[in-house]
Protein backbone atom coordinates (compact mmCIF):
# COMPACT_ATOMS: atom_id res chain seq x y z
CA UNK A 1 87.62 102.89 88.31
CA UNK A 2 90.30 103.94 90.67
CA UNK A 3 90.24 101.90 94.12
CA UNK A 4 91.72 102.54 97.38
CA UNK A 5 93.77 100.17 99.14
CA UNK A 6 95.03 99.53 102.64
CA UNK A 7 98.19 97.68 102.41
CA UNK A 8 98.66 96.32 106.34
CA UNK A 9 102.18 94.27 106.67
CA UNK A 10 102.30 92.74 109.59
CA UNK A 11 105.80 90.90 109.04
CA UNK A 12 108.14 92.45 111.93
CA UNK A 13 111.02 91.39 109.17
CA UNK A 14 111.82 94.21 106.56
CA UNK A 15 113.69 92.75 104.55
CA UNK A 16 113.80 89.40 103.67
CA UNK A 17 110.24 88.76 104.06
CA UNK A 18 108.25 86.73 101.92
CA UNK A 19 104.59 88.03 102.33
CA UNK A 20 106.17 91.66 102.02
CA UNK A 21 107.78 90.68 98.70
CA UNK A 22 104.60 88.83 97.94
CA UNK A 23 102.61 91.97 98.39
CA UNK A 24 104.87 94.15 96.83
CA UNK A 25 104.67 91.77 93.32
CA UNK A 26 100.55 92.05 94.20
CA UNK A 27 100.38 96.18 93.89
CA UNK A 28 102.52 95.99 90.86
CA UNK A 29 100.60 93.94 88.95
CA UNK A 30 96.93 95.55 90.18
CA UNK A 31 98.85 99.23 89.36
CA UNK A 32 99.61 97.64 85.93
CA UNK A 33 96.00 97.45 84.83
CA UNK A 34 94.78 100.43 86.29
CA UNK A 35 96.23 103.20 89.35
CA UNK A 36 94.95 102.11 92.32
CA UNK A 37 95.35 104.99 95.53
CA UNK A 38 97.55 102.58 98.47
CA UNK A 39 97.77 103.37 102.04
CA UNK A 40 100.20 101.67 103.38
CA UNK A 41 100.24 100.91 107.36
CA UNK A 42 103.21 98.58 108.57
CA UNK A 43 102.79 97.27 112.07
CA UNK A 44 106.10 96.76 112.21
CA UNK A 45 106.66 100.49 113.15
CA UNK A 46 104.49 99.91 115.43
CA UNK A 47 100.99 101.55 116.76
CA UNK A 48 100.16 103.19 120.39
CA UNK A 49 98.83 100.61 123.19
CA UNK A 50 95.24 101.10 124.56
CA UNK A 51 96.02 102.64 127.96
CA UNK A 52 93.38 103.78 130.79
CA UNK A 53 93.32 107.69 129.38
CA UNK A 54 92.09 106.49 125.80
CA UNK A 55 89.16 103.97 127.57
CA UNK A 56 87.87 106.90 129.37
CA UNK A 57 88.19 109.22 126.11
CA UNK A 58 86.56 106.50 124.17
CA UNK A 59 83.51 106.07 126.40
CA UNK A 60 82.83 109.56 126.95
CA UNK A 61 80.29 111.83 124.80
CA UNK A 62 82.14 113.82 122.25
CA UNK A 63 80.00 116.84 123.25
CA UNK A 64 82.25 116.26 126.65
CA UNK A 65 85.44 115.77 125.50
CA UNK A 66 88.46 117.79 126.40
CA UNK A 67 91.44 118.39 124.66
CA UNK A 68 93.13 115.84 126.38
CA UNK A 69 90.30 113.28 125.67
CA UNK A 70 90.46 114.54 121.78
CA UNK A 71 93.97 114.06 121.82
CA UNK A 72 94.49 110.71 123.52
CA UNK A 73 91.68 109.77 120.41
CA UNK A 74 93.53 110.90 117.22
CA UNK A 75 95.76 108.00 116.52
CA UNK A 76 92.52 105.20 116.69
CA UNK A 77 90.76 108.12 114.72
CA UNK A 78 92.98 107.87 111.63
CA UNK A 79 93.57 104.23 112.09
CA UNK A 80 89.75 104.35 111.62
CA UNK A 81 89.27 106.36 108.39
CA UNK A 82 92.38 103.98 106.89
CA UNK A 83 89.28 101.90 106.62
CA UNK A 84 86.29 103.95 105.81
């Protein structure tokens, strides 16, 4: 059975990082059984900042959101279905 993973590094080194290497040697040898589907997200790249447009986009009914509020939404959105 194929799984999906979400592989989060969180190390703000690239290179020379020893949970990165650690995780790399972890997919290999879960890919080496079976194929496993990885999403990668590194936090190192960094992700947007809550800011004052998404709180009001967030706590507003999506039946009364504007393009702006659907917009200021999309990157927690796909953060989200990283997840799911």
């Amino acid at each position: 059975m194929t799984k999906h993973i979400l592989r989060v590094d969180s190390s703000m080194r690239k290179y020379g990082s020893y949970s990165r290497k650690f995780v790399d040697t972890l997919v290999m040898q879960l890919n080496k059984k079976e194929q496993h589907i990885i999403k990668s997200r590194d936090l190192c790249e960094g992700i947007p900042f809550i800011d004052e447009q998404w709180i009001a986009a967030n706590v507003t009914p999506i039946n009364e959101h504007t393009p702006e509020k659907s917009k200021a939404l999309l990157q927690s959105d796909s953060l989200i279905k990283e997840l799911q």
